[in-house]
C-alpha atoms as a PDB file:
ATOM      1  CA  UNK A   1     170.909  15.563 123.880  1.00  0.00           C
ATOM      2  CA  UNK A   2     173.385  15.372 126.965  1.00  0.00           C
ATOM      3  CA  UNK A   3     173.235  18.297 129.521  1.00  0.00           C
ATOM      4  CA  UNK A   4     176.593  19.538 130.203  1.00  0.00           C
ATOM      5  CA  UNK A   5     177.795  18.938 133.584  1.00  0.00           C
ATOM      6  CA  UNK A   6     178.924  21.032 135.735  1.00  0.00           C
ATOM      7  CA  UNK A   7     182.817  20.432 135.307  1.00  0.00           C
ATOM      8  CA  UNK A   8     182.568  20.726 131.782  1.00  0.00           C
ATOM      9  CA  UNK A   9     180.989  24.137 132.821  1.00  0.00           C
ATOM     10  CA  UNK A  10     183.823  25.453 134.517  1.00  0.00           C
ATOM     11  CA  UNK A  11     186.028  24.503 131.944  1.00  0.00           C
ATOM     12  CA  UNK A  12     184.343  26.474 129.236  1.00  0.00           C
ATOM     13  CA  UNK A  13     183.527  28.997 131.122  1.00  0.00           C
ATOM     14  CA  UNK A  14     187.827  29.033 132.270  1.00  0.00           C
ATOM     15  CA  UNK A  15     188.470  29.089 128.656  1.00  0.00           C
ATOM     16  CA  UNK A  16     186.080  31.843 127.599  1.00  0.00           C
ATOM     17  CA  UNK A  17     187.490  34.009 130.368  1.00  0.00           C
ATOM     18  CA  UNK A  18     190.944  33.426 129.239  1.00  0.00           C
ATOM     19  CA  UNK A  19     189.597  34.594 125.596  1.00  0.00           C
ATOM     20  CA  UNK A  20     187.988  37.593 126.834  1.00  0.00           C
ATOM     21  CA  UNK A  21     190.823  38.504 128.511  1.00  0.00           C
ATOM     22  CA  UNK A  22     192.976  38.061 125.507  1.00  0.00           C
ATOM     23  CA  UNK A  23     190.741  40.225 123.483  1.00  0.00           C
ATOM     24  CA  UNK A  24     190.573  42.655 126.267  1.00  0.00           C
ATOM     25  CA  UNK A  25     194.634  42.713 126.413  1.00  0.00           C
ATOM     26  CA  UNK A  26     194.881  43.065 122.698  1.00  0.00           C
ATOM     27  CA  UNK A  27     193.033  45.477 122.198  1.00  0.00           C
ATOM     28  CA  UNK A  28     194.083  47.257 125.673  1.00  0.00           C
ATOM     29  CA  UNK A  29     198.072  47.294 123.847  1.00  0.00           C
ATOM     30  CA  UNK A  30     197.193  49.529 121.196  1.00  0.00           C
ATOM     31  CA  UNK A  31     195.539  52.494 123.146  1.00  0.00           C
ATOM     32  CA  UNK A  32     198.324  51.919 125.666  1.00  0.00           C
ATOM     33  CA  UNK A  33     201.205  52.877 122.646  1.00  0.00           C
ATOM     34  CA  UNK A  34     198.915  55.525 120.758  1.00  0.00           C
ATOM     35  CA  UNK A  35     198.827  57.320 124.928  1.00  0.00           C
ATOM     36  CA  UNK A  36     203.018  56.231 124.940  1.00  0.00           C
ATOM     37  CA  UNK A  37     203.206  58.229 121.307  1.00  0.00           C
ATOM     38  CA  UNK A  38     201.864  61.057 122.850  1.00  0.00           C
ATOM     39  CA  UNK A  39     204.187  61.814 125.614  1.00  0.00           C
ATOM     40  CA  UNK A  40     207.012  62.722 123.613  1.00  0.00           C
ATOM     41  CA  UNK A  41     204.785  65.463 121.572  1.00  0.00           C
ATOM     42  CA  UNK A  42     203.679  66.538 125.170  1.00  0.00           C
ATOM     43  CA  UNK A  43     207.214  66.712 126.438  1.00  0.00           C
ATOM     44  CA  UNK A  44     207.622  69.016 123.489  1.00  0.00           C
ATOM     45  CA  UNK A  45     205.081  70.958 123.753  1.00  0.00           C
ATOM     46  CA  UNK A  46     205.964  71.481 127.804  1.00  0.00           C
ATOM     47  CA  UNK A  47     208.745  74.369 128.143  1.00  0.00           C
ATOM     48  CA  UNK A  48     212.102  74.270 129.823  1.00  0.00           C
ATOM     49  CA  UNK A  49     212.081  76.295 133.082  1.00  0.00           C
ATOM     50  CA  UNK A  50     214.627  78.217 131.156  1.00  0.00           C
ATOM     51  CA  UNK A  51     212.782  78.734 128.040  1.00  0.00           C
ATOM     52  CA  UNK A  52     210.411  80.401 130.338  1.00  0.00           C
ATOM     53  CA  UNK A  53     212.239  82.788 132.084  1.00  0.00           C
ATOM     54  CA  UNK A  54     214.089  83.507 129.042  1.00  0.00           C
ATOM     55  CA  UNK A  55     210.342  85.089 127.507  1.00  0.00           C
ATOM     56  CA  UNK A  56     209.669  86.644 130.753  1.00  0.00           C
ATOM     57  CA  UNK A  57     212.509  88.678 130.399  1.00  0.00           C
ATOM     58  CA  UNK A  58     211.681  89.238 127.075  1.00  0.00           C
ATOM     59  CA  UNK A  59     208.410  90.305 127.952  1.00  0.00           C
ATOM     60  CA  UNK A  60     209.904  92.723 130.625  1.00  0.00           C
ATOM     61  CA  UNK A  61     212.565  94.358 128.454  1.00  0.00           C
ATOM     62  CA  UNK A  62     209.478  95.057 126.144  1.00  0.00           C
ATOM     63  CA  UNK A  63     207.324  96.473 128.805  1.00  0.00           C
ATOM     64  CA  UNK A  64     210.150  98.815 129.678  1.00  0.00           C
ATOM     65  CA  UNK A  65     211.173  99.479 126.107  1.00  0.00           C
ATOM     66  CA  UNK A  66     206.943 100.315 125.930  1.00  0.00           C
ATOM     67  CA  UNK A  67     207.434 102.542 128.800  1.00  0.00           C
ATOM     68  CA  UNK A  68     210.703 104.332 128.004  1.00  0.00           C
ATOM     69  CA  UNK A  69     208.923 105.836 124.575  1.00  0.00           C
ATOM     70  CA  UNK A  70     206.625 107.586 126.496  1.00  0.00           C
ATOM     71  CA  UNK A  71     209.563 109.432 128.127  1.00  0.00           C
ATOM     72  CA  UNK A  72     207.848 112.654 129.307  1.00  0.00           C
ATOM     73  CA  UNK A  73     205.483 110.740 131.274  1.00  0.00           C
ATOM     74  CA  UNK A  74     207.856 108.573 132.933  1.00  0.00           C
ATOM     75  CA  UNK A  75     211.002 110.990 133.366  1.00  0.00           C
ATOM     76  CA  UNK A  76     211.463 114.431 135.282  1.00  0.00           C
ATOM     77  CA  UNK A  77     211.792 117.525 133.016  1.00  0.00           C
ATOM     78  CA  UNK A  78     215.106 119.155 134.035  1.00  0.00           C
ATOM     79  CA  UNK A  79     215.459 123.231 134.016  1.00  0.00           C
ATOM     80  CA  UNK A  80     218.823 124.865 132.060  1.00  0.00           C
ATOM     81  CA  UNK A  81     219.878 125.839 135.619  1.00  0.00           C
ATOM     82  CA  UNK A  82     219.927 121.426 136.894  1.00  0.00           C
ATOM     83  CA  UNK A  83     221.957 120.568 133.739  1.00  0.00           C
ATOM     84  CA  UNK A  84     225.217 120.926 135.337  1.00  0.00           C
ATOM     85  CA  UNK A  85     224.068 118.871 138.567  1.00  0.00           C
ATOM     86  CA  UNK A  86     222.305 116.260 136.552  1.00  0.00           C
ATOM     87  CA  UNK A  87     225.793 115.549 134.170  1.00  0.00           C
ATOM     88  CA  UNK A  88     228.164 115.951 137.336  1.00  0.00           C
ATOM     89  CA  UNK A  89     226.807 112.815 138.761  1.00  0.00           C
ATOM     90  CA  UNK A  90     227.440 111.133 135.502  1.00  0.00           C
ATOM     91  CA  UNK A  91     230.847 112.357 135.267  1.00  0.00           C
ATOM     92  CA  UNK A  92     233.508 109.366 134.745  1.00  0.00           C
ATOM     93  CA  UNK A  93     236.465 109.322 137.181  1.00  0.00           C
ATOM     94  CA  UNK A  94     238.170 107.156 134.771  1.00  0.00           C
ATOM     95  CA  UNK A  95     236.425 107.121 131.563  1.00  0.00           C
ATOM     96  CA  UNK A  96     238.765 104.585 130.011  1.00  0.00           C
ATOM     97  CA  UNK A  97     237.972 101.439 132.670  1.00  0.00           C
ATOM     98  CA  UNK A  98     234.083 102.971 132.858  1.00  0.00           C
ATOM     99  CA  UNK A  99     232.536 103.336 129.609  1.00  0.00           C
ATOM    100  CA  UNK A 100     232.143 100.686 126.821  1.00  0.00           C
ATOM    101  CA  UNK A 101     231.052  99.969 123.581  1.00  0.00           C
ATOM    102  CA  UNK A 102     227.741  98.418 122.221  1.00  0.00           C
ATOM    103  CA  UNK A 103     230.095  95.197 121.421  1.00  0.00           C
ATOM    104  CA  UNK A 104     231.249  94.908 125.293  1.00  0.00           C
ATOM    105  CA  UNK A 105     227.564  95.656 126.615  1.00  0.00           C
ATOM    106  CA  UNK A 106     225.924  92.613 124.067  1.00  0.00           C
ATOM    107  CA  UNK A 107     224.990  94.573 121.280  1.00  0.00           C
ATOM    108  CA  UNK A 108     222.644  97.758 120.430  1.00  0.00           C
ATOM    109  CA  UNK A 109     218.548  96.691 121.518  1.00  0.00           C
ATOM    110  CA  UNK A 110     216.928 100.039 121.154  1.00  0.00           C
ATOM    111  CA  UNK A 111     215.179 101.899 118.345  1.00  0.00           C
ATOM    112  CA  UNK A 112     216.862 102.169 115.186  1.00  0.00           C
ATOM    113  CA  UNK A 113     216.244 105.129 113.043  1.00  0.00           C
ATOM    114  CA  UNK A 114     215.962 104.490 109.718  1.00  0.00           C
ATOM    115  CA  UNK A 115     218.703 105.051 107.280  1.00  0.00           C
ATOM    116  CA  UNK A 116     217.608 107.633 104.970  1.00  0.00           C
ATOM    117  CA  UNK A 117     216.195 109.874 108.317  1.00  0.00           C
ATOM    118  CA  UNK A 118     219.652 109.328 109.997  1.00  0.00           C
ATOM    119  CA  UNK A 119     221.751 110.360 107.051  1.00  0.00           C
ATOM    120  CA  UNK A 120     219.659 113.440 106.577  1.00  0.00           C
ATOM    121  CA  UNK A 121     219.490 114.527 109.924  1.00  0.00           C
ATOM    122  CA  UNK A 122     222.301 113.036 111.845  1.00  0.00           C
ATOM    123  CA  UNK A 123     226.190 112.044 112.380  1.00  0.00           C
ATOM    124  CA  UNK A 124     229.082 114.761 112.253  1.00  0.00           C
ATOM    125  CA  UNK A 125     227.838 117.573 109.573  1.00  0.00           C
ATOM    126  CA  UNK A 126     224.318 117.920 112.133  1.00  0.00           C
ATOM    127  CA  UNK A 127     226.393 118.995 115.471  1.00  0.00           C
ATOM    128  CA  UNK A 128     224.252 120.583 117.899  1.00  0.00           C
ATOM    129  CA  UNK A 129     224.548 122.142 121.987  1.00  0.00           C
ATOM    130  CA  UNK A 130     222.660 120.460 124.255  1.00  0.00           C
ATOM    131  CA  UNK A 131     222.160 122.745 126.350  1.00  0.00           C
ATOM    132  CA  UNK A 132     219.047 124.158 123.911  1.00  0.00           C
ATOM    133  CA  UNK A 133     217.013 120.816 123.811  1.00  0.00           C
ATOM    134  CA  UNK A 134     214.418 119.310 126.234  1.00  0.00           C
ATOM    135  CA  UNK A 135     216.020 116.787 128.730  1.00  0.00           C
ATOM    136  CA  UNK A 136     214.577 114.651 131.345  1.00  0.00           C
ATOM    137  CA  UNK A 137     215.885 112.099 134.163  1.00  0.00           C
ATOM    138  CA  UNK A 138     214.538 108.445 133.582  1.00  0.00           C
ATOM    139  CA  UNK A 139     215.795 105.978 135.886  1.00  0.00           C
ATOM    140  CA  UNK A 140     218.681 108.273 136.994  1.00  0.00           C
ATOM    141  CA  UNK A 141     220.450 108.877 133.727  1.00  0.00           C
ATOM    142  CA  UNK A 142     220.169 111.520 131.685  1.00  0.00           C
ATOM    143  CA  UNK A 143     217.954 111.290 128.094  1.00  0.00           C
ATOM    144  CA  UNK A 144     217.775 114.612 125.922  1.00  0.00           C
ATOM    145  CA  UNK A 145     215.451 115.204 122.640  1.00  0.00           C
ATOM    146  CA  UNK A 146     216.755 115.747 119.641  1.00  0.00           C
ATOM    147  CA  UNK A 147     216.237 115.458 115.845  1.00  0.00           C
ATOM    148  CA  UNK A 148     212.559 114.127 116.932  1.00  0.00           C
ATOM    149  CA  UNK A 149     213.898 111.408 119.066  1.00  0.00           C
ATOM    150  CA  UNK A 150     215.316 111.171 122.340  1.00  0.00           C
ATOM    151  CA  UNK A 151     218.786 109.938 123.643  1.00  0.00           C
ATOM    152  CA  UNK A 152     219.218 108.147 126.640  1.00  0.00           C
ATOM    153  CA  UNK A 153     223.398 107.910 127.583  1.00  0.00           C
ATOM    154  CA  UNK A 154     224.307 105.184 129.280  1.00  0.00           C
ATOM    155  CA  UNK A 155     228.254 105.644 129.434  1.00  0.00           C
ATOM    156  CA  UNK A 156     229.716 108.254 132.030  1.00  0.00           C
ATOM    157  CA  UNK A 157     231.221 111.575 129.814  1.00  0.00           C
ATOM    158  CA  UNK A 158     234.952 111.544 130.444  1.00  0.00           C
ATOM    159  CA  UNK A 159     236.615 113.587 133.400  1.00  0.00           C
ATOM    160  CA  UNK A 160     238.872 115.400 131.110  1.00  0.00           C
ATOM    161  CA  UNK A 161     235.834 117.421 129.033  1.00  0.00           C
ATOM    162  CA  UNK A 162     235.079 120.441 130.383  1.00  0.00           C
ATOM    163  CA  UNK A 163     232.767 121.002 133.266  1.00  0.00           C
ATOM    164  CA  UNK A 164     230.071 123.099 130.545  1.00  0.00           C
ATOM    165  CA  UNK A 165     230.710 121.092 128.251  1.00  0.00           C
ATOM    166  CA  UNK A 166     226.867 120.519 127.089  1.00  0.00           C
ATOM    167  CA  UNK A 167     226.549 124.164 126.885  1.00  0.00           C
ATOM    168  CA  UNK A 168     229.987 125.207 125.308  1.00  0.00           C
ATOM    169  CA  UNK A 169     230.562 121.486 122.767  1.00  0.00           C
ATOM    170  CA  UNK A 170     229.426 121.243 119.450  1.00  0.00           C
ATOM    171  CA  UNK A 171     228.203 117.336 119.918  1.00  0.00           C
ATOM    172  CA  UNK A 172     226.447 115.093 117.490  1.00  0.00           C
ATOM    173  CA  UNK A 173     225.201 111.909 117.334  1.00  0.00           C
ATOM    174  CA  UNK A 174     227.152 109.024 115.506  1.00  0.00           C
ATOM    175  CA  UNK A 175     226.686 105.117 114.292  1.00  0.00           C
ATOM    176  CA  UNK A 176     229.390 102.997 115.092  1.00  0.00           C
ATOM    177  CA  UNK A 177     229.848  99.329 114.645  1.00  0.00           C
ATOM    178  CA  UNK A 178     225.763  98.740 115.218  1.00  0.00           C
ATOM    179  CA  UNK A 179     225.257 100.922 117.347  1.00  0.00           C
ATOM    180  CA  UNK A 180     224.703 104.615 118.413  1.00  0.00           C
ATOM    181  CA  UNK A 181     227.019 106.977 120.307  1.00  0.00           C
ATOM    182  CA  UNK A 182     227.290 110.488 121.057  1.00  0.00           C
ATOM    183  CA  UNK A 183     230.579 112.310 119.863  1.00  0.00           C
ATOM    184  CA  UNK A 184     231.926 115.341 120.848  1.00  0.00           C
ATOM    185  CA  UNK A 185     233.964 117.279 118.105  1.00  0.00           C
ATOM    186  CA  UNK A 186     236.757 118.828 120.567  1.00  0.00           C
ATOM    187  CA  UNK A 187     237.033 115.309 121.639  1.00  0.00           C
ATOM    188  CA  UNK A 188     236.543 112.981 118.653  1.00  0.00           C
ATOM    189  CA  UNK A 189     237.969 109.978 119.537  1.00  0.00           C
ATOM    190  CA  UNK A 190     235.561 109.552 122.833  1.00  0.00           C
ATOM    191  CA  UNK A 191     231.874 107.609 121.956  1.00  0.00           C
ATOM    192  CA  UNK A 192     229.212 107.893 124.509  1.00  0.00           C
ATOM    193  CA  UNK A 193     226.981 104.891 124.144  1.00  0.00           C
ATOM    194  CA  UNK A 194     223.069 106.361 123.882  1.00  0.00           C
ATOM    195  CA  UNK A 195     220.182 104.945 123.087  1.00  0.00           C
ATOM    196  CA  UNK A 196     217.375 105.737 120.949  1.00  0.00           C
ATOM    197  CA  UNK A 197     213.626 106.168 122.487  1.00  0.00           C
ATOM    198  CA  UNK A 198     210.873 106.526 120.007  1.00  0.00           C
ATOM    199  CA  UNK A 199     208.468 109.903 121.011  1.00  0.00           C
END
């Protein structure tokens, strides 16, 4: 038997390199596209920036929503005798450029009381003076209890009402067009946007 010489050598051992390499490449190539079909499910599963922010703001609205229907803990209790400085500074100078409607402000967000409680306990035959129910200050504006929840307005009251006219004003509160206002029957066409905190 002939020993192989040491050319032959190199050449076989060129040749098995070059096949291990091949193998190695082969079977490199397939791990290589299962790690490429990944990054698209990653890329899905990464958020947008704005997709982000989006639930942070989400989460804050929440957190306040949380902290608005504790609203004795987080407003200040207002005497009978601070009513009238508390609405004066909430007074519209010109209600029809200031106020607007749950339509113009993006829609009603708050608490909605269900149907069968509102009918029974709400709208224009349940009129009521304010002046006789609990009110606080939360985050300047004023929020009064009544009918087990409390109302938070967030329009100015027209200039035109009169200056008592939470003492004096039969007022109730209304649903209009998804949302929740409060009316005032010697001025029914005016809507005061509120909102509803839970207790």
């Amino acid at each position: 038997m002939k020993k192989p010489n040491s050319k032959t050598m190199t050449v076989s051992m060129g040749i098995l390199l070059i096949l291990l390499g091949t193998v190695a490449f082969t079977f490199a190539k397939p791990a290589q596209h299962k790690q490429d079909a990944k990054s698209p499910k990653q890329e899905q599963q990464a958020k947008p920036e704005k997709q982000q922010r989006q639930q942070q703001q989400e989460a804050k609205g929440q957190q306040e929503q949380h902290q608005a229907d504790r609203p004795a803990q987080q407003g200040q209790r207002v005497q009978q005798g601070e009513l009238r400085g508390v609405w004066q500074q909430h007074r519209a100078h010109s209600w029809q450029t200031e106020h607007r409607t749950w339509q113009q402000r993006g829609g009603y967000k708050g608490y909605r009381i269900p149907k069968d409680h509102f009918r029974g306990n709400f709208g224009p035959h349940h009129a009521f003076r304010m002046y006789s129910y609990p009110m606080l200050v939360v985050g300047g504006y004023p929020r009064f209890q009544y009918g087990g929840f409390w109302f938070s307005a967030v329009d100015p009251w027209p200039e035109y009402w009169s200056v008592d006219w939470y003492e004096n004003d039969d007022v109730y509160i209304g649903y209009y067009r998804g949302g929740y206002y409060l009316y005032n029957r010697r001025h029914p066409r005016d809507r005061i946007a509120v909102t509803v905190f839970v207790n």
